[in-house]
C-alpha atoms as a PDB file:
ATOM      1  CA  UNK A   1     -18.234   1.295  -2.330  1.00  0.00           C
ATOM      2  CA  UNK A   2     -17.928  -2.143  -0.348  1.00  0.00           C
ATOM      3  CA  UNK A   3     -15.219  -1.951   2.069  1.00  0.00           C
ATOM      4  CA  UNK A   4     -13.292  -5.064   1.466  1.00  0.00           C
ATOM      5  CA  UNK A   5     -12.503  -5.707   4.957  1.00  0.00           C
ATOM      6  CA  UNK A   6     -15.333  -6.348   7.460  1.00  0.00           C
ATOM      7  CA  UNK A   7     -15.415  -5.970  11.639  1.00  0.00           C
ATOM      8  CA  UNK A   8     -16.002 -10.056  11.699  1.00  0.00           C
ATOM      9  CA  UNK A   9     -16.853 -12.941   9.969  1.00  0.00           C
ATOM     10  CA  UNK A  10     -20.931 -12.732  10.190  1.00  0.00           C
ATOM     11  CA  UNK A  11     -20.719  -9.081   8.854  1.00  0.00           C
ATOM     12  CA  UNK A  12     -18.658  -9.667   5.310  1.00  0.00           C
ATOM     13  CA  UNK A  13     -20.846 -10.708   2.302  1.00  0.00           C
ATOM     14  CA  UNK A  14     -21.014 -14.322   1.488  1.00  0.00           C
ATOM     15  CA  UNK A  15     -18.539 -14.198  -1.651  1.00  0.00           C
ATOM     16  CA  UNK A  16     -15.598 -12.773   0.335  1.00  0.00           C
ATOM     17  CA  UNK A  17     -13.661 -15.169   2.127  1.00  0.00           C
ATOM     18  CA  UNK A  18     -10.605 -14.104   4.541  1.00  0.00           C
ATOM     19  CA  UNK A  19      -7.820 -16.775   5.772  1.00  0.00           C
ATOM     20  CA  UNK A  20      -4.573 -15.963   7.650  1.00  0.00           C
ATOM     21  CA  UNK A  21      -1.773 -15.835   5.389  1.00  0.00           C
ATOM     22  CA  UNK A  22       1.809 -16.506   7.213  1.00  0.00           C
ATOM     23  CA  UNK A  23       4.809 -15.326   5.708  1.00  0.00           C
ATOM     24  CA  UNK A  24       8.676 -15.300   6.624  1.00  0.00           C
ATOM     25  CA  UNK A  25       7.479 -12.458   8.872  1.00  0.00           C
ATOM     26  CA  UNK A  26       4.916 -14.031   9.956  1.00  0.00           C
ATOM     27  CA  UNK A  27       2.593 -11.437   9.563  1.00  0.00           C
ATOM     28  CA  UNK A  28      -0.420 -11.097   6.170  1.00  0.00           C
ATOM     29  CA  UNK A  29      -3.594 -11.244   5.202  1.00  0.00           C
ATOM     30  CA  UNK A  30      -4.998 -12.957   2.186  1.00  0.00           C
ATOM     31  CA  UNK A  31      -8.286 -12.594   0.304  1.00  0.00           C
ATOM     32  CA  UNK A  32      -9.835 -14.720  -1.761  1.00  0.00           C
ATOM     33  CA  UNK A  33     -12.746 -13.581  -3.318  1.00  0.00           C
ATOM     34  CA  UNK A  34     -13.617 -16.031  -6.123  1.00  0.00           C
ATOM     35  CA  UNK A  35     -10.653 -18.958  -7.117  1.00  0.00           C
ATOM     36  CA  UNK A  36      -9.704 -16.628  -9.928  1.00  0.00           C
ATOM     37  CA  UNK A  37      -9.469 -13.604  -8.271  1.00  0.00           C
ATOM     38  CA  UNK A  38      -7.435 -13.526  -5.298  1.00  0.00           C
ATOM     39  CA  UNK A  39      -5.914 -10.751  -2.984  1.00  0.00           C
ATOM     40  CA  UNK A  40      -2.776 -10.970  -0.682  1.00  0.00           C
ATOM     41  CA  UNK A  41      -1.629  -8.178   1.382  1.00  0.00           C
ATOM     42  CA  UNK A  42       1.245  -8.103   3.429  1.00  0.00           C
ATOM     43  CA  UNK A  43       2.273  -5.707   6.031  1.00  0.00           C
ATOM     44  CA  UNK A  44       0.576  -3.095   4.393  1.00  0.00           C
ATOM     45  CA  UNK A  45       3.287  -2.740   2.204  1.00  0.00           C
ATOM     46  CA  UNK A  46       3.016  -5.393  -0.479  1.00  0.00           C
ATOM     47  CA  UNK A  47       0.196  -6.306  -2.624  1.00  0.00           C
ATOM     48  CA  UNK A  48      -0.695  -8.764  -4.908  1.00  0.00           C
ATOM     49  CA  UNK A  49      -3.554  -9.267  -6.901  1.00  0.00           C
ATOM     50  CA  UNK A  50      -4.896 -11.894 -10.015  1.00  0.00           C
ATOM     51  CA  UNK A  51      -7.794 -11.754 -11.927  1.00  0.00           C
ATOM     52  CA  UNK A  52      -6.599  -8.412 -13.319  1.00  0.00           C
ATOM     53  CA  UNK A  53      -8.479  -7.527 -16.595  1.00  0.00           C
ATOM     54  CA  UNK A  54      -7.353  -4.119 -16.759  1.00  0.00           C
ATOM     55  CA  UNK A  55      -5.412  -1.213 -14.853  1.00  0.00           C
ATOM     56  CA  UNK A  56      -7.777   1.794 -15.658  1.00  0.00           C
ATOM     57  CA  UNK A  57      -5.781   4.414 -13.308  1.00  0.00           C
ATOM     58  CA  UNK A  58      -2.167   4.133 -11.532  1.00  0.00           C
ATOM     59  CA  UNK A  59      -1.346   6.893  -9.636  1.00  0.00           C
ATOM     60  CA  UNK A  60       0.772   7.097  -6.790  1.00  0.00           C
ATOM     61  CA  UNK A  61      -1.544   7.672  -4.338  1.00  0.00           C
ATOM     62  CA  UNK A  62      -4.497   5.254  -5.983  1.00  0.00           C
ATOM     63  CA  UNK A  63      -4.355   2.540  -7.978  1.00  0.00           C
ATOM     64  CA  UNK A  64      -7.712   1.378 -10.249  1.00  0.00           C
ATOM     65  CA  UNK A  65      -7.720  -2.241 -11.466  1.00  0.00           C
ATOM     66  CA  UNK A  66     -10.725  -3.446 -13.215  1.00  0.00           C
ATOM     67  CA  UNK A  67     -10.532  -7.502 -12.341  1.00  0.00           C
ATOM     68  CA  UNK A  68     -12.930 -10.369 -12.482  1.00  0.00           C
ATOM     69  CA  UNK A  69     -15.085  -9.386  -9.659  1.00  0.00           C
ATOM     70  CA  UNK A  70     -15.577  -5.667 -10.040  1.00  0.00           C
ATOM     71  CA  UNK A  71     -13.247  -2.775  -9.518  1.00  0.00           C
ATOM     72  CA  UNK A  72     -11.014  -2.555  -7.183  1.00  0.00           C
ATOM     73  CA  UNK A  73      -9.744   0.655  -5.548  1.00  0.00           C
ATOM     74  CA  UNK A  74      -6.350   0.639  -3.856  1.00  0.00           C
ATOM     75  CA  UNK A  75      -5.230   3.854  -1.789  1.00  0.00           C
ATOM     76  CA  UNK A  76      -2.199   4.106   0.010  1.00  0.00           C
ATOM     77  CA  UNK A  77       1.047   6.671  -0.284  1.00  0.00           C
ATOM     78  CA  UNK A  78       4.301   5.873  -2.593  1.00  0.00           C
ATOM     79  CA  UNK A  79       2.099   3.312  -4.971  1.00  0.00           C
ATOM     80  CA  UNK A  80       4.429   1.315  -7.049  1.00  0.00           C
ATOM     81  CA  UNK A  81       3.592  -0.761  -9.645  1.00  0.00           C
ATOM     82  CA  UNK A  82       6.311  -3.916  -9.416  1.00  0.00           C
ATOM     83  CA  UNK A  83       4.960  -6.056 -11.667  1.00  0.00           C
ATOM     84  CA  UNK A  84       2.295  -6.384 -14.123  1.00  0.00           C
ATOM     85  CA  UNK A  85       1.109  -9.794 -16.367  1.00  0.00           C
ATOM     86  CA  UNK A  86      -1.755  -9.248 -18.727  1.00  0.00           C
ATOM     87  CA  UNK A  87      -1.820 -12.457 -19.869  1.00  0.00           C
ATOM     88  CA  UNK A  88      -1.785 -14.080 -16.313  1.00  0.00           C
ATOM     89  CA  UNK A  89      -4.433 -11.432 -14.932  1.00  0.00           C
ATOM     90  CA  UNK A  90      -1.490 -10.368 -12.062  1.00  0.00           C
ATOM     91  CA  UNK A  91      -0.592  -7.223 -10.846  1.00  0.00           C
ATOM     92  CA  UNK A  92       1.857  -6.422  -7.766  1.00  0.00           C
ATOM     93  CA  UNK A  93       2.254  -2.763  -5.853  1.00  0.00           C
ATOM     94  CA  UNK A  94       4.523  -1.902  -3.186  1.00  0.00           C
ATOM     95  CA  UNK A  95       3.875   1.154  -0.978  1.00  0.00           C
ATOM     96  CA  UNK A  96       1.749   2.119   1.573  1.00  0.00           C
ATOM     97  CA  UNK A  97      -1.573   0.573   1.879  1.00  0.00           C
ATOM     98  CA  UNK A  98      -4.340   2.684   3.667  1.00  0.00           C
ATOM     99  CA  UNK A  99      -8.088   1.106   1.632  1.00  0.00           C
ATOM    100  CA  UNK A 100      -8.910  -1.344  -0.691  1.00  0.00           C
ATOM    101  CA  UNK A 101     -12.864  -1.481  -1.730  1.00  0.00           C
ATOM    102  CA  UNK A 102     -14.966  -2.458  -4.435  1.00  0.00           C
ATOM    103  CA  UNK A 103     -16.863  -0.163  -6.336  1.00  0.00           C
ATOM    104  CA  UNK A 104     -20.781  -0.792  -6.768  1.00  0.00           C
ATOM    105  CA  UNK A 105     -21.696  -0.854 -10.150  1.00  0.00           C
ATOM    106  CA  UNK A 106     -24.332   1.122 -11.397  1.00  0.00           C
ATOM    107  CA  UNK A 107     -27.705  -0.859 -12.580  1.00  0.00           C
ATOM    108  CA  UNK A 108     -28.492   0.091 -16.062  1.00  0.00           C
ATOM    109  CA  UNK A 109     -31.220   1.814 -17.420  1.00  0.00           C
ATOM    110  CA  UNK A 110     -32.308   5.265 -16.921  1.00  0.00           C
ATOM    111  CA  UNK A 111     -32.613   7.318 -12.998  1.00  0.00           C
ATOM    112  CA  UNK A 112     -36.483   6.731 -12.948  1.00  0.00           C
ATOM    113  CA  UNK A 113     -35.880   2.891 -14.413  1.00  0.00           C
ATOM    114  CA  UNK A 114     -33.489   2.357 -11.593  1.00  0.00           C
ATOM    115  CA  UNK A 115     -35.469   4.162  -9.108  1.00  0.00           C
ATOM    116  CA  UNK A 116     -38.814   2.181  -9.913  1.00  0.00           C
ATOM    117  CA  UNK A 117     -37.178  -1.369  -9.821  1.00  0.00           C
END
Protein backbone atom coordinates (compact mmCIF):
# COMPACT_ATOMS: atom_id res chain seq x y z
CA UNK A 1 0.00 0.00 0.00
CA UNK A 2 0.90 3.82 -0.66
CA UNK A 3 0.25 5.79 2.33
CA UNK A 4 -1.71 8.67 1.07
CA UNK A 5 -0.20 11.15 3.26
CA UNK A 6 3.55 11.87 3.02
CA UNK A 7 6.19 13.56 5.81
CA UNK A 8 6.60 16.66 3.11
CA UNK A 9 6.14 17.84 -0.12
CA UNK A 10 9.50 16.34 -1.91
CA UNK A 11 8.59 12.84 -0.46
CA UNK A 12 4.78 12.33 -1.98
CA UNK A 13 4.63 10.94 -5.59
CA UNK A 14 4.18 13.39 -8.33
CA UNK A 15 0.30 12.65 -8.97
CA UNK A 16 -0.77 13.50 -5.40
CA UNK A 17 -1.25 16.97 -4.74
CA UNK A 18 -2.15 18.35 -1.05
CA UNK A 19 -3.65 22.07 -0.47
CA UNK A 20 -5.04 23.47 2.82
CA UNK A 21 -8.63 23.26 2.90
CA UNK A 22 -10.35 25.94 5.44
CA UNK A 23 -13.62 25.32 6.72
CA UNK A 24 -16.10 27.11 9.25
CA UNK A 25 -13.71 25.49 11.75
CA UNK A 26 -11.06 26.37 10.19
CA UNK A 27 -9.41 23.28 10.33
CA UNK A 28 -9.11 20.31 6.89
CA UNK A 29 -7.21 18.85 4.60
CA UNK A 30 -7.99 18.27 0.99
CA UNK A 31 -6.55 15.92 -1.63
CA UNK A 32 -6.64 16.08 -4.97
CA UNK A 33 -5.28 13.39 -6.73
CA UNK A 34 -6.37 13.70 -10.38
CA UNK A 35 -9.39 16.61 -11.25
CA UNK A 36 -11.81 13.72 -11.14
CA UNK A 37 -10.91 12.17 -8.18
CA UNK A 38 -10.68 14.26 -5.25
CA UNK A 39 -10.40 13.69 -1.39
CA UNK A 40 -11.46 16.08 1.50
CA UNK A 41 -11.03 15.24 5.03
CA UNK A 42 -12.04 17.18 7.81
CA UNK A 43 -11.20 16.87 11.38
CA UNK A 44 -10.80 13.39 11.06
CA UNK A 45 -14.28 13.00 11.27
CA UNK A 46 -15.78 13.74 7.88
CA UNK A 47 -14.89 12.45 4.57
CA UNK A 48 -15.65 13.00 1.23
CA UNK A 49 -14.63 11.44 -1.76
CA UNK A 50 -15.55 11.57 -5.95
CA UNK A 51 -14.43 9.52 -8.52
CA UNK A 52 -16.15 6.59 -6.79
CA UNK A 53 -16.66 3.63 -9.26
CA UNK A 54 -17.57 1.22 -6.76
CA UNK A 55 -17.86 0.49 -2.85
CA UNK A 56 -16.42 -3.14 -2.76
CA UNK A 57 -16.49 -3.41 1.28
CA UNK A 58 -18.26 -1.05 4.04
CA UNK A 59 -17.68 -2.07 7.29
CA UNK A 60 -17.60 -0.11 10.26
CA UNK A 61 -14.25 -0.21 10.96
CA UNK A 62 -12.99 -0.10 7.00
CA UNK A 63 -14.39 1.17 4.21
CA UNK A 64 -13.16 -0.18 0.41
CA UNK A 65 -13.99 2.13 -2.52
CA UNK A 66 -12.72 1.20 -5.84
CA UNK A 67 -12.43 4.94 -7.62
CA UNK A 68 -10.69 6.33 -10.63
CA UNK A 69 -7.23 6.14 -9.36
CA UNK A 70 -6.99 2.80 -7.63
CA UNK A 71 -8.44 1.55 -4.40
CA UNK A 72 -8.76 3.29 -1.69
CA UNK A 73 -8.69 1.95 1.89
CA UNK A 74 -10.33 3.98 4.64
CA UNK A 75 -9.86 2.79 8.42
CA UNK A 76 -11.14 4.52 11.22
CA UNK A 77 -13.82 3.47 14.20
CA UNK A 78 -17.83 4.14 13.92
CA UNK A 79 -17.61 4.27 9.80
CA UNK A 80 -20.77 5.69 8.49
CA UNK A 81 -21.75 5.81 5.21
CA UNK A 82 -23.83 9.41 4.84
CA UNK A 83 -24.20 9.56 1.47
CA UNK A 84 -23.61 7.70 -1.60
CA UNK A 85 -24.14 8.94 -5.63
CA UNK A 86 -23.31 6.35 -8.22
CA UNK A 87 -24.04 8.36 -10.89
CA UNK A 88 -21.92 11.38 -9.62
CA UNK A 89 -18.92 8.99 -8.51
CA UNK A 90 -19.45 10.56 -4.60
CA UNK A 91 -19.34 8.94 -1.51
CA UNK A 92 -19.36 10.65 2.13
CA UNK A 93 -18.42 8.77 5.70
CA UNK A 94 -18.55 10.17 9.03
CA UNK A 95 -16.61 8.55 11.90
CA UNK A 96 -13.34 8.26 13.00
CA UNK A 97 -10.57 8.48 10.59
CA UNK A 98 -7.24 6.67 11.58
CA UNK A 99 -5.57 5.63 7.47
CA UNK A 100 -6.41 6.19 4.15
CA UNK A 101 -3.93 4.41 1.42
CA UNK A 102 -3.96 3.15 -1.91
CA UNK A 103 -3.58 -0.28 -2.68
CA UNK A 104 -0.77 -1.36 -5.30
CA UNK A 105 -2.12 -3.27 -7.91
CA UNK A 106 -0.77 -6.38 -8.84
CA UNK A 107 1.12 -6.55 -12.46
CA UNK A 108 -0.38 -9.27 -14.46
CA UNK A 109 0.98 -12.27 -15.66
CA UNK A 110 2.23 -15.18 -13.84
CA UNK A 111 4.92 -15.04 -10.31
CA UNK A 112 7.99 -15.91 -12.58
CA UNK A 113 6.53 -13.32 -15.49
CA UNK A 114 6.36 -10.69 -12.84
CA UNK A 115 9.49 -11.64 -11.21
CA UNK A 116 11.59 -11.62 -14.58
CA UNK A 117 10.28 -8.15 -15.82
Amino acid sequence: MIPLFCQSVNDCPGHIRIFPAYTASGKGVEVLVQESHSLRLTERKSLSVTGVTEVIRFEEDTVVLQTEMGTLVVQGEQLQLKELSVEGGHVAVEGTVSALSYEVPRQAGSFLQRLLG
